[in-house]
Protein backbone atom coordinates (compact mmCIF):
# COMPACT_ATOMS: atom_id res chain seq x y z
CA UNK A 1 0.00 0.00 0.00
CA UNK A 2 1.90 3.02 -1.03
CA UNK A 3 2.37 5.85 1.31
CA UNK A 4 1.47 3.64 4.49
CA UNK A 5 3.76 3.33 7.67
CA UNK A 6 4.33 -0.50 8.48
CA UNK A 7 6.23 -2.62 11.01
CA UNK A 8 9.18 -4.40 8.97
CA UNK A 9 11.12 -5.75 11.74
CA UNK A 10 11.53 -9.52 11.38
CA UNK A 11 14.90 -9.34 13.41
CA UNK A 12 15.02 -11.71 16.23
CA UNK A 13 15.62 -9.81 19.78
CA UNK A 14 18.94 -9.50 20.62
CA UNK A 15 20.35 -11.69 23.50
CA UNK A 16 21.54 -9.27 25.60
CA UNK A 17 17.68 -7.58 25.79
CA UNK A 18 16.30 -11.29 26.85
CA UNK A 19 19.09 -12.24 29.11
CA UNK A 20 17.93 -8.43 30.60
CA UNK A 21 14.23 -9.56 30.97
CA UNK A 22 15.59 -12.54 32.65
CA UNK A 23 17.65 -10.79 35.38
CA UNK A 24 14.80 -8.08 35.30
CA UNK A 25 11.68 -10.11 35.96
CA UNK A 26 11.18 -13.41 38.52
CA UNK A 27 10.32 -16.40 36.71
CA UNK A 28 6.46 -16.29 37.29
CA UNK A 29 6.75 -13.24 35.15
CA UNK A 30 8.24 -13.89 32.31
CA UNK A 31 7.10 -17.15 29.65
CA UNK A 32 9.48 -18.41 27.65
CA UNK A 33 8.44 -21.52 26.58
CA UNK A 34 7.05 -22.29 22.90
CA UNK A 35 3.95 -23.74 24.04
CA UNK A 36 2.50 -21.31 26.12
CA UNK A 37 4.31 -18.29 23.51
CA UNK A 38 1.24 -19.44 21.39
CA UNK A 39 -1.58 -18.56 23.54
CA UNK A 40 -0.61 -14.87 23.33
CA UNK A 41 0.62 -14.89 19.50
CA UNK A 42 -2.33 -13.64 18.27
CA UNK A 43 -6.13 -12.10 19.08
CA UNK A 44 -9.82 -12.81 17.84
CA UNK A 45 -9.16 -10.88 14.57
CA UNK A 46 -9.11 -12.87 11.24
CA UNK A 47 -6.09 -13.93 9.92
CA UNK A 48 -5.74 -13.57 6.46
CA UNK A 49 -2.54 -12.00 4.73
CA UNK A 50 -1.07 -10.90 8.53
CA UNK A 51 1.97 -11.42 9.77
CA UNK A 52 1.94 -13.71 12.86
CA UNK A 53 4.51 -15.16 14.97
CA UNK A 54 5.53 -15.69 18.26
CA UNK A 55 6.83 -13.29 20.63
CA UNK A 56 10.38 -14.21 22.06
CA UNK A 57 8.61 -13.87 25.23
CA UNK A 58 5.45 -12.30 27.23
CA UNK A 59 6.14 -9.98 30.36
CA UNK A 60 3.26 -10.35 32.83
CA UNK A 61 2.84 -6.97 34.60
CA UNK A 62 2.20 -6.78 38.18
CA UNK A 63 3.11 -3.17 38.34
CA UNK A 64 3.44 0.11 36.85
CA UNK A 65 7.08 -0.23 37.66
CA UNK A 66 7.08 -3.83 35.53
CA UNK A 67 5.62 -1.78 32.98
CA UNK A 68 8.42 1.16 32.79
CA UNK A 69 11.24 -1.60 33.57
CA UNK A 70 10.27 -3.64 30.25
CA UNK A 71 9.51 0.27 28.23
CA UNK A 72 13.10 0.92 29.02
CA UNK A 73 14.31 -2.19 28.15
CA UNK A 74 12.78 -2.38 24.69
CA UNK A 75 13.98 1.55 24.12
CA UNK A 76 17.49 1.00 24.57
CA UNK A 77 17.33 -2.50 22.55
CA UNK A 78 14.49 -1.35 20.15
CA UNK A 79 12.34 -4.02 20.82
CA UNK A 80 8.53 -3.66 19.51
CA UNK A 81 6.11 -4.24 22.51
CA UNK A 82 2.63 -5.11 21.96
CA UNK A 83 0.53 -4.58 25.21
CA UNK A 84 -1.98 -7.21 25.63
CA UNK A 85 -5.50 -7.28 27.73
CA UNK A 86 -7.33 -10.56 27.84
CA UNK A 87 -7.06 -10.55 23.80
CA UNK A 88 -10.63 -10.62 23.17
CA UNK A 89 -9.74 -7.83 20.19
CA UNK A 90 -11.47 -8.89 16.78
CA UNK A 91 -9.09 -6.67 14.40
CA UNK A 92 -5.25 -8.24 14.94
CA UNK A 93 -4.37 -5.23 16.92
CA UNK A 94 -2.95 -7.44 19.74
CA UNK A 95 -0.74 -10.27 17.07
CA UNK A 96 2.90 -10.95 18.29
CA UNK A 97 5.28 -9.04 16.18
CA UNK A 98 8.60 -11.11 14.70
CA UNK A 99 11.41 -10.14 17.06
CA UNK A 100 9.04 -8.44 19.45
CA UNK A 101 7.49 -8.71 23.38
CA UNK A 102 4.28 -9.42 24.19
CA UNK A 103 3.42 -7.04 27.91
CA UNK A 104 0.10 -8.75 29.81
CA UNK A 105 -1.61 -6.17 31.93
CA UNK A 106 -3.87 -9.40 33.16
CA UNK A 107 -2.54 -9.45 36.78
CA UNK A 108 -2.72 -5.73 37.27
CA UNK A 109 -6.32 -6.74 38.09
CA UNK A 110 -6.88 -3.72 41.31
CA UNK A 111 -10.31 -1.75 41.52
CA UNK A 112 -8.01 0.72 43.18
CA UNK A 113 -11.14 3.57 44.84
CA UNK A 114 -14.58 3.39 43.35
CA UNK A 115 -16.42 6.50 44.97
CA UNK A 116 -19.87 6.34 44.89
CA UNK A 117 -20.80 10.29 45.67
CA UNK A 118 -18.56 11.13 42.46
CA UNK A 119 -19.82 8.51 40.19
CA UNK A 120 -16.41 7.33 39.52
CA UNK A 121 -13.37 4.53 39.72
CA UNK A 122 -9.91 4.33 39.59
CA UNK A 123 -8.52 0.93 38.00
CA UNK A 124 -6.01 -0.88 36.53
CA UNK A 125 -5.58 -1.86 33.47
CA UNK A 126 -6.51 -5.20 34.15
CA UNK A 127 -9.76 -4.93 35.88
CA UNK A 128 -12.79 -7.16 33.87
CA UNK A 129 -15.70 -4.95 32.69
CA UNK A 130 -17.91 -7.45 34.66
CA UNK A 131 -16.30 -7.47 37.88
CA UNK A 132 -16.22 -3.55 37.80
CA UNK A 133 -19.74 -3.26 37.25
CA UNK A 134 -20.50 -6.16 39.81
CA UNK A 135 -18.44 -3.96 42.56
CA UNK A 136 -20.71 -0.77 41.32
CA UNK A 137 -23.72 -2.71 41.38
CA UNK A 138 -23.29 -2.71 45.27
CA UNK A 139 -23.57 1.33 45.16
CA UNK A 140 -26.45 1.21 42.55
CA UNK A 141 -24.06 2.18 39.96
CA UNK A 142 -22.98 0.87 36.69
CA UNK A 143 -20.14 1.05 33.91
CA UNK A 144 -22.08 1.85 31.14
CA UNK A 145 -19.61 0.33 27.94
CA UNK A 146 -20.47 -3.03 27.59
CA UNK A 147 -18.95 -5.13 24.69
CA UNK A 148 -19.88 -8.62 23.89
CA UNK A 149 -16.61 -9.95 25.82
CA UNK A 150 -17.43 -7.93 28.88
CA UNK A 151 -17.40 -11.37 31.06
CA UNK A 152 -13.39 -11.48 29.79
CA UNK A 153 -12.18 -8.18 28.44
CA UNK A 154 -10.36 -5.66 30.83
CA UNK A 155 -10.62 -2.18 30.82
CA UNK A 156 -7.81 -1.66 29.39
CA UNK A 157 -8.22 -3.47 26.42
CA UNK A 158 -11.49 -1.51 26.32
CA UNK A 159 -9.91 1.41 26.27
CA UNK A 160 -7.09 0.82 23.86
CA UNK A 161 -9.54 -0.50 21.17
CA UNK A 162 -12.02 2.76 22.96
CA UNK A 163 -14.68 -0.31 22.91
CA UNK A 164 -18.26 -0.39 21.95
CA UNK A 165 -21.33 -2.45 22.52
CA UNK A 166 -25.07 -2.89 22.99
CA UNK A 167 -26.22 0.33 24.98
CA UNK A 168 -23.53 2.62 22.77
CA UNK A 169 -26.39 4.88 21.56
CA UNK A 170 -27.87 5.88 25.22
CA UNK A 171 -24.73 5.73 26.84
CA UNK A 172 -21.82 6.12 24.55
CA UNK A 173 -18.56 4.34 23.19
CA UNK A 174 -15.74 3.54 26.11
CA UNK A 175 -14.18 7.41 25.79
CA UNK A 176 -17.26 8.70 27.03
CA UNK A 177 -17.01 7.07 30.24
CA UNK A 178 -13.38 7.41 30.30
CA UNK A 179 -12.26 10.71 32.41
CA UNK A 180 -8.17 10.23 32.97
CA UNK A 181 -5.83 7.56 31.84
CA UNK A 182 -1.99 6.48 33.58
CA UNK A 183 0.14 5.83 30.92
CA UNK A 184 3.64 4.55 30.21
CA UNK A 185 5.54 5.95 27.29
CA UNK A 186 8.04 4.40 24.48
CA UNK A 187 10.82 5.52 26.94
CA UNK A 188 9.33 4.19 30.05
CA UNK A 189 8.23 7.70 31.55
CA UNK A 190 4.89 7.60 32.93
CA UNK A 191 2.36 10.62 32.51
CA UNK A 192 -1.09 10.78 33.84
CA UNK A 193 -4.16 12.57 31.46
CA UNK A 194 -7.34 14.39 32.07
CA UNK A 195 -8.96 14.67 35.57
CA UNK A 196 -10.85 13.02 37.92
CA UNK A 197 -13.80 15.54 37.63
CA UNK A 198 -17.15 14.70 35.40
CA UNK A 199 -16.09 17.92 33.57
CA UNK A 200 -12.57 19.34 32.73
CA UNK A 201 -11.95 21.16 29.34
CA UNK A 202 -8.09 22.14 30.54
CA UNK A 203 -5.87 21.73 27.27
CA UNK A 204 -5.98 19.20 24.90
CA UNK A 205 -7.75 16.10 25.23
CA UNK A 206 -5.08 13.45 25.59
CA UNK A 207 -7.60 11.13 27.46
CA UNK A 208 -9.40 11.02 24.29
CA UNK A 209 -6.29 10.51 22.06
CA UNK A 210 -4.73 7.68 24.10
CA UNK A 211 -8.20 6.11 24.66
CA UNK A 212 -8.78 3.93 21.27
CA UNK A 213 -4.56 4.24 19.80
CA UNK A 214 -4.56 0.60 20.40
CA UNK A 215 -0.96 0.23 22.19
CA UNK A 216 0.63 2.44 19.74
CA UNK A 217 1.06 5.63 21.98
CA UNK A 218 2.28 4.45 25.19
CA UNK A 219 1.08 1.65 27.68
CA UNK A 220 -2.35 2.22 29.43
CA UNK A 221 -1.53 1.34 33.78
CA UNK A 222 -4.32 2.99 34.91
CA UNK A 223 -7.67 4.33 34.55
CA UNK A 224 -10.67 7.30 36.34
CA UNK A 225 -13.56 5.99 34.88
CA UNK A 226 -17.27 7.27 35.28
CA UNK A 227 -19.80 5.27 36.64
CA UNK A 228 -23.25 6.24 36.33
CA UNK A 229 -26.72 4.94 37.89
CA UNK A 230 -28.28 1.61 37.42
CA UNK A 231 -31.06 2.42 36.07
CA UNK A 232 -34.40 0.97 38.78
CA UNK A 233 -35.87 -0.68 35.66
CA UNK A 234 -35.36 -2.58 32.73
CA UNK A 235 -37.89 -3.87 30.31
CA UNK A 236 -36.70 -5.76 27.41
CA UNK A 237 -39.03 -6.33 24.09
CA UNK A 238 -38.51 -8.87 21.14
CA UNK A 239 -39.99 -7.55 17.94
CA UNK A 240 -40.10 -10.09 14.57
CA UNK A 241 -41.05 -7.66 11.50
CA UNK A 242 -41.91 -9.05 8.14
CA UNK A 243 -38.93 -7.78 6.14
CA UNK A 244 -35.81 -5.69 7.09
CA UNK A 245 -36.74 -2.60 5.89
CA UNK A 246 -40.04 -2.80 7.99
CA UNK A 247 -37.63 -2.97 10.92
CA UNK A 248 -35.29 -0.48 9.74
CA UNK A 249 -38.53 1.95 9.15
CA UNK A 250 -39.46 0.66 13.27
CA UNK A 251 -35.84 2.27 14.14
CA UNK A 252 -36.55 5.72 12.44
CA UNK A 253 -40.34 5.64 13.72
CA UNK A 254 -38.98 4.91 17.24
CA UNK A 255 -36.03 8.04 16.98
CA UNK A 256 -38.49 10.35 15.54
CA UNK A 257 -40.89 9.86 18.49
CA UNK A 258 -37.72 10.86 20.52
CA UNK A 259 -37.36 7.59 22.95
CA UNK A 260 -34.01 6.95 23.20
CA UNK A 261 -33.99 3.46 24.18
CA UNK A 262 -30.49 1.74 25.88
CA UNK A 263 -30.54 -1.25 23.64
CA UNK A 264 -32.02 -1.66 19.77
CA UNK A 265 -30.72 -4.55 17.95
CA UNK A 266 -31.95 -5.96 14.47
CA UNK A 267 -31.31 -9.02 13.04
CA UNK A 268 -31.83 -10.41 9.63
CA UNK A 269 -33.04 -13.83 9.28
CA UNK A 270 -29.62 -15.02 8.43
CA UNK A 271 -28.65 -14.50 11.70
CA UNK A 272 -31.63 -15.71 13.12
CA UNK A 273 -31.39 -18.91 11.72
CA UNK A 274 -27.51 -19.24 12.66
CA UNK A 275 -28.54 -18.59 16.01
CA UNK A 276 -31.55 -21.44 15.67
CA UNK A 277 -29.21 -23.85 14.02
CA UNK A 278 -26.80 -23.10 17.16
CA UNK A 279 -28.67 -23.12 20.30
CA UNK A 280 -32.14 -24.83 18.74
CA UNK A 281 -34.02 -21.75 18.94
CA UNK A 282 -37.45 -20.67 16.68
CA UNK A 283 -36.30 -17.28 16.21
CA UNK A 284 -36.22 -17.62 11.78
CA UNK A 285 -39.87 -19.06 12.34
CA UNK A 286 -41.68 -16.43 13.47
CA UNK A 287 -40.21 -13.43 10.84
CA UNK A 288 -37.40 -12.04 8.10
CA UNK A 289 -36.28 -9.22 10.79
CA UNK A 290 -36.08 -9.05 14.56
CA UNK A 291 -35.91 -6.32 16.67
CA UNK A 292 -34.66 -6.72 19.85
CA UNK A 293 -35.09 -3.40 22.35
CA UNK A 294 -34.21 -2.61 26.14
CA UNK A 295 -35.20 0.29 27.77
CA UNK A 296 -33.96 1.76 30.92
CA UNK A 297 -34.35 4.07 34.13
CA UNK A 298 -37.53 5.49 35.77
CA UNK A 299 -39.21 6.46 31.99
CA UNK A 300 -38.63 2.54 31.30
CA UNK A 301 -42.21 1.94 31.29
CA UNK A 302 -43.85 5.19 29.00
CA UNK A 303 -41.05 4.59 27.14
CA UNK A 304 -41.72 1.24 25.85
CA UNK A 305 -45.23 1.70 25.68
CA UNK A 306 -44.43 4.13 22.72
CA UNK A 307 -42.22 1.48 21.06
CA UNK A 308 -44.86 -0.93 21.11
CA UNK A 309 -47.23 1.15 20.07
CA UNK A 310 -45.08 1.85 16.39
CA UNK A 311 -44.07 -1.96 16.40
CA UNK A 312 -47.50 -3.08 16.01
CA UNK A 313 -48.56 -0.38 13.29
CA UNK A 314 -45.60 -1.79 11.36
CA UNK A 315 -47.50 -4.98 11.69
CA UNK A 316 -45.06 -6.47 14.03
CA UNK A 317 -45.64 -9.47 16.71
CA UNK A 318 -44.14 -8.36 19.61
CA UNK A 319 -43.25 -10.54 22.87
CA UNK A 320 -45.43 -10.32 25.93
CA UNK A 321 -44.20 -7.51 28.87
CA UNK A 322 -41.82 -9.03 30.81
CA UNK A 323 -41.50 -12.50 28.83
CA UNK A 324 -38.26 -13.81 30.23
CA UNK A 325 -37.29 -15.09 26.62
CA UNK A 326 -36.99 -11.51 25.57
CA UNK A 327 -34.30 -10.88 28.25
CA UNK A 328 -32.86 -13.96 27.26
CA UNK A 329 -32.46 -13.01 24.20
CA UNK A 330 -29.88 -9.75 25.11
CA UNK A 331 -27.31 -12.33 25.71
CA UNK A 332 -27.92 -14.44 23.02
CA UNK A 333 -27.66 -11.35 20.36
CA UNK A 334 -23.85 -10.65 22.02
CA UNK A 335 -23.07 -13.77 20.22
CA UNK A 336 -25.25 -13.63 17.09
CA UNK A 337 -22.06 -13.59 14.91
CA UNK A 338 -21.48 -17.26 16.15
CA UNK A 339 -18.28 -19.50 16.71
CA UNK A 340 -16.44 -20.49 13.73
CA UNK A 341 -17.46 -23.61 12.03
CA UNK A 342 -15.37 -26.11 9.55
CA UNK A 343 -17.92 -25.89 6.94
CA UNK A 344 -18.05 -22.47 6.45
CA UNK A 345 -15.30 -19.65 5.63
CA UNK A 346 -16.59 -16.09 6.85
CA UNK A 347 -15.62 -12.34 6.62
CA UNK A 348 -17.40 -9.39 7.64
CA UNK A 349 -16.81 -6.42 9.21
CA UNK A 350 -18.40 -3.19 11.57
CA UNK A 351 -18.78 -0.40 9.57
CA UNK A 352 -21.34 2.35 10.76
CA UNK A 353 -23.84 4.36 8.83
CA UNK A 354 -25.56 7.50 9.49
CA UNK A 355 -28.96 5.16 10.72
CA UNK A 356 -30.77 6.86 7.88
CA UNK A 357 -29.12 5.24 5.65
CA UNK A 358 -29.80 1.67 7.02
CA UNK A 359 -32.54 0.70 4.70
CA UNK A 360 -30.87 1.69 2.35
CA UNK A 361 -27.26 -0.05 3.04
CA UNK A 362 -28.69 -3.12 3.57
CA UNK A 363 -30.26 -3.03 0.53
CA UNK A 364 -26.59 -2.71 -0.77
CA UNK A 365 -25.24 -5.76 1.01
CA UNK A 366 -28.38 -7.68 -0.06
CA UNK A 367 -26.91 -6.64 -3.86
CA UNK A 368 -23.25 -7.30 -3.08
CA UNK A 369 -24.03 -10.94 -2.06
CA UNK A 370 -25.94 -11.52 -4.92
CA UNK A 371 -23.83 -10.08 -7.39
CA UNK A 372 -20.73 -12.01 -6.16
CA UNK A 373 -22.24 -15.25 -5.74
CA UNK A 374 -22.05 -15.26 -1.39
CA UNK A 375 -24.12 -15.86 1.20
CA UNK A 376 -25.00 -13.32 3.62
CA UNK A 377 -26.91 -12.32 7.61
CA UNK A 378 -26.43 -9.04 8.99
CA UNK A 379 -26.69 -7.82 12.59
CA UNK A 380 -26.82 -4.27 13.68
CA UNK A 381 -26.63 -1.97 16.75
CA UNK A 382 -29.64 -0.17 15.29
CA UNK A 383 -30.10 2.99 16.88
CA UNK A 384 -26.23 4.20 16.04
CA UNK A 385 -26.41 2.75 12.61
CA UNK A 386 -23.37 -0.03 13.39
CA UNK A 387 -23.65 -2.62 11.55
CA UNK A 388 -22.01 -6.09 11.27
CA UNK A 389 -22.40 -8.07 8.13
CA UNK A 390 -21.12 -11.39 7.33
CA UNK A 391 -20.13 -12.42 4.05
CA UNK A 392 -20.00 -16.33 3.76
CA UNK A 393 -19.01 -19.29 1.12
CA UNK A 394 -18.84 -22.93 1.67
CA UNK A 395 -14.87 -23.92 2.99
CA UNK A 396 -15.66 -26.69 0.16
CA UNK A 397 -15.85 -23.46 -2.51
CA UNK A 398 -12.24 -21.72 -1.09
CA UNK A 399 -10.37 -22.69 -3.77
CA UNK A 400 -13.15 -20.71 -6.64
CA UNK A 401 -15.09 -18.44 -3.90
CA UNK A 402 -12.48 -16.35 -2.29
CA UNK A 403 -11.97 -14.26 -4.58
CA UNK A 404 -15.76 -13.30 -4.51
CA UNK A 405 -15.73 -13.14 -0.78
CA UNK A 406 -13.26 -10.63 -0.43
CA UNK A 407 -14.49 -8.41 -3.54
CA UNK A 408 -18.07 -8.94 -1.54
CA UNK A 409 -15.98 -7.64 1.46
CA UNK A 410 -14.10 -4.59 -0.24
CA UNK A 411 -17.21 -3.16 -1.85
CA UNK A 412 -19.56 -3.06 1.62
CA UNK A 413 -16.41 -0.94 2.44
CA UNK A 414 -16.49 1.09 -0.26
CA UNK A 415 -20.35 1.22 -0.44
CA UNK A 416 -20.52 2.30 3.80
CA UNK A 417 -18.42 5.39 2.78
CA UNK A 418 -19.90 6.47 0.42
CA UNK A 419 -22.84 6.83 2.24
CA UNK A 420 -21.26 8.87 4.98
CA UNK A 421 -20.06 6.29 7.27
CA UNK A 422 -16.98 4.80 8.12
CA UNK A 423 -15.03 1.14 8.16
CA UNK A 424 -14.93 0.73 12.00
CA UNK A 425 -17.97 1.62 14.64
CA UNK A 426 -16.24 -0.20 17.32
CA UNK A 427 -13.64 -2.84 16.94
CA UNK A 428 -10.71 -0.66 16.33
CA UNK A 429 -8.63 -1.26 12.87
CA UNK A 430 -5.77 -2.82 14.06
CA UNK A 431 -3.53 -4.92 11.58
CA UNK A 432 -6.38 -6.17 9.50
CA UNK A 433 -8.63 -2.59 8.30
CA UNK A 434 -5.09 -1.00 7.68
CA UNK A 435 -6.10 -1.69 3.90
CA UNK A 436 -8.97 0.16 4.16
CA UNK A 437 -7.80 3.42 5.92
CA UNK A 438 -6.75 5.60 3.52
CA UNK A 439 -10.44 4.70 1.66
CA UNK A 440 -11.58 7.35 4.68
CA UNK A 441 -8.75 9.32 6.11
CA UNK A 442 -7.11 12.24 4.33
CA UNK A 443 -3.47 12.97 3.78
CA UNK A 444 -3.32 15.68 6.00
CA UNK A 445 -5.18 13.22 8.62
CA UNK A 446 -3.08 10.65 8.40
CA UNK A 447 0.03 13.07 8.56
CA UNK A 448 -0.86 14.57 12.09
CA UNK A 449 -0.99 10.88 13.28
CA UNK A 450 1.82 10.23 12.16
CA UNK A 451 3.47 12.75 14.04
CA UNK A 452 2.02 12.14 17.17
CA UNK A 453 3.17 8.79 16.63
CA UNK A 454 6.81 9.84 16.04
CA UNK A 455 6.43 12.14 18.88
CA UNK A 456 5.77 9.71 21.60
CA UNK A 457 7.26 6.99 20.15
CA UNK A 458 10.18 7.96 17.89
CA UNK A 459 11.37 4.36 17.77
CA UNK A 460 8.86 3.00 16.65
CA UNK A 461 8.37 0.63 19.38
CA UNK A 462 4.50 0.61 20.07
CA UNK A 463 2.67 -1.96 18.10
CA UNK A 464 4.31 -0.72 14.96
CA UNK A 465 2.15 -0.93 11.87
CA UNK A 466 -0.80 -1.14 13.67
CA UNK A 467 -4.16 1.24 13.71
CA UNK A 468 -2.89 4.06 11.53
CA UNK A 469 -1.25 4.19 8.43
């Protein structure tokens, strides 16, 4: 890809940098051997045309100290370092480098304050999103980002990859609730961003940058996040509409009667039926769309009663109030992309539209899989227009069909911007939508990144060739 800044390392590290991690770090720190090497080689992400390899070993942080020890080791040796969470990343922005470290913030696992009368934390890096919200839960608050790994991913990770999820378009990506970070730079110097106030508009916002560079600007230790209150009720509602664009239309009807509910999914009956064929459900039998919708706080109630009221003009057959398969259903759509299967080779992706444009994008992908001979289900986060589509062909078919599947996969890219939106709502772009970047960025963009890159990290240290061009 001309113009584009890329990791070309493949040097093994030199000796005398691992025979420094050795006398630097006790034995429970450091892994060495092959075997276990593997388990942190690569992420979630896909695969395809990337670099993997093992690290030459993986430093398991107990301490911000750890963390500036192994910085200034891989400084003076020029070692790349790629900073790992639990790994639960779907874009390859946490894949061993050739030659390179792998740091785990797993063990720096602390809720260090949580202060209920401020609605905030302090945490490191390593804390799950589950177990903080459990330990708010006891305050009657909440951590409002909630991915589909939140039962495994850290908040960390979460805030490297600035992490999305079901209640996004009440409550906001992962920077929103994200008020100062700790972080350790190239060099090993440790800063600290932002303020532990809900408000604070002194200087630039360097929370914001750090939150979502995906380990390329320095090493996230340390977090002030905001909680907020658990909302007293939640009623959940499963919608099944007779076509997509009927439940696309249900979206627009429900944001033009102003309800902003926390959750509302859609799923297409490809997805539906993967999710029957999976866990034996009878979702696929009962529409061609399903909406499913959550709402939240002390307006819970008028709230839905609106949404019903424009689901069943649309004509749709809506669940009974507080029909426990409805709630069941939440967790069940955090997986709707499903576990990979032998028989089937998949690609897809989570671009965003403006959620105007749904209807209409849908349409698109409905053309695209036609017109290159794929299969295809799409799932959204409706009400911020973030979708994520899944091109498919038969792992019989490779051989003749991959072609197709990645020209399927290139033009819902192409298609998305065009249309105003972009190639990532929420997974980050790592080492696998580096292709796709300069499809949305501008020169001069990509130019002030690339100096803030070279500022902080003249070396080139920090997951090189990852997240920007």
């Amino acid at each position: 890809m001309a113009g584009t800044v890329a990791y070309h390392g493949d040097m093994p590290a030199p000796d005398s940098f691992l025979h420094a991690l050795v006398a630097v770090f006790p034995e429970h720190q450091l892994t060495q051997d092959e075997e276990r090497l593997a388990e942190y080689s690569v992420d979630k992400g896909p695969l395809e045309g990337l670099v993997v390899a093992l690290p030459e070993a993986v430093v398991h942080a107990e301490s911000v100290e750890d963390v500036q020890q192994l910085m200034r080791l891989a400084s003076e040796h020029r070692v790349p370092v790629v900073t790992r969470g639990a790994g639960t990343g779907v874009s390859g922005g946490a894949n061993a480098l050739p030659g390179g470290v792998v740091l785990s913030t797993t063990r720096m696992d602390r809720i260090l304050q949580l202060n209920p009368e401020d609605g905030t934390a302090v945490v490191e890096p390593g804390v799950i999103n589950a177990d903080l919200n459990t330990a708010a839960a006891a305050h009657g608050l909440m951590y409002a980002p909630d991915p589909a790994s939140y039962r495994t991913s850290t908040i960390g990770g979460n805030i490297a990859t600035n992490a999305g999820g079901l209640r996004c378009a009440k409550y906001g990506v992962t920077r929103d609730s994200v008020l100062a970070v700790d972080v350790v730079l190239a060099d090993g110097s440790l800063i600290r961003t932002g303020h532990q106030t809900i408000k604070g508009v002194v200087g630039y916002d360097l929370t914001g940058l750090f939150t979502g560079s995906e380990g390329t600007l320095g090493v996230i230790v340390g977090a002030t996040v905001r909680l907020r209150p658990a909302p007293v009720k939640v009623l959940t509602l499963a919608a099944w509409l007779p076509d997509f664009p009927t439940a696309a239309a249900g979206v627009l009807q429900i944001g033009a009667a102003r309800v902003t509910p926390a959750i509302l999914e859609i799923m297409d009956r490809g997805t539906m039926a993967a999710l029957d064929e999976a866990h034996g459900s009878t979702l696929s039998a009962r529409g061609e769309a399903m909406l499913l919708v959550q709402t939240d706080g002390f307006g819970a109630a008028a709230e839905m009663e609106i949404i019903r009221e424009v689901l069943t003009g649309l004509g749709g057959i809506l669940s009974a109030p507080d029909d426990a398969e409805a709630e069941a259903l939440v967790e069940l759509r955090r997986h709707a992309r499903g576990d990979a299967v032998e028989t089937q080779i998949r690609t897809g992706e989570d671009v965003a539209v403006p959620k105007s444009r749904l209807v209409d994008y849908v349409a698109e992908l409905e053309r695209m899989a036609v017109s290159h001979g794929v299969q295809l289900k799409v799932v959204a986060h409706a009400a911020d227009g973030n979708l994520h589509p899944t091109f498919w062909i038969a792992t019989a078919e490779a051989s003749e069909a991959m072609p197709r599947l990645e020209a399927a996969l290139d033009e819902s890219i192409r298609v998305a911007l065009d249309m105003g939106g972009t190639i990532s709502g929420e997974h980050g772009i790592g080492s696998y939508k580096l292709r796709w970047m300069h499809w949305e960025q501008s020169g001069p963009v990509v130019e002030i990144q690339r100096q803030i890159k070279q500022l902080v990290d003249p070396q080139e240290i920090l997951n090189p060739g990852r997240a920007i061009l």
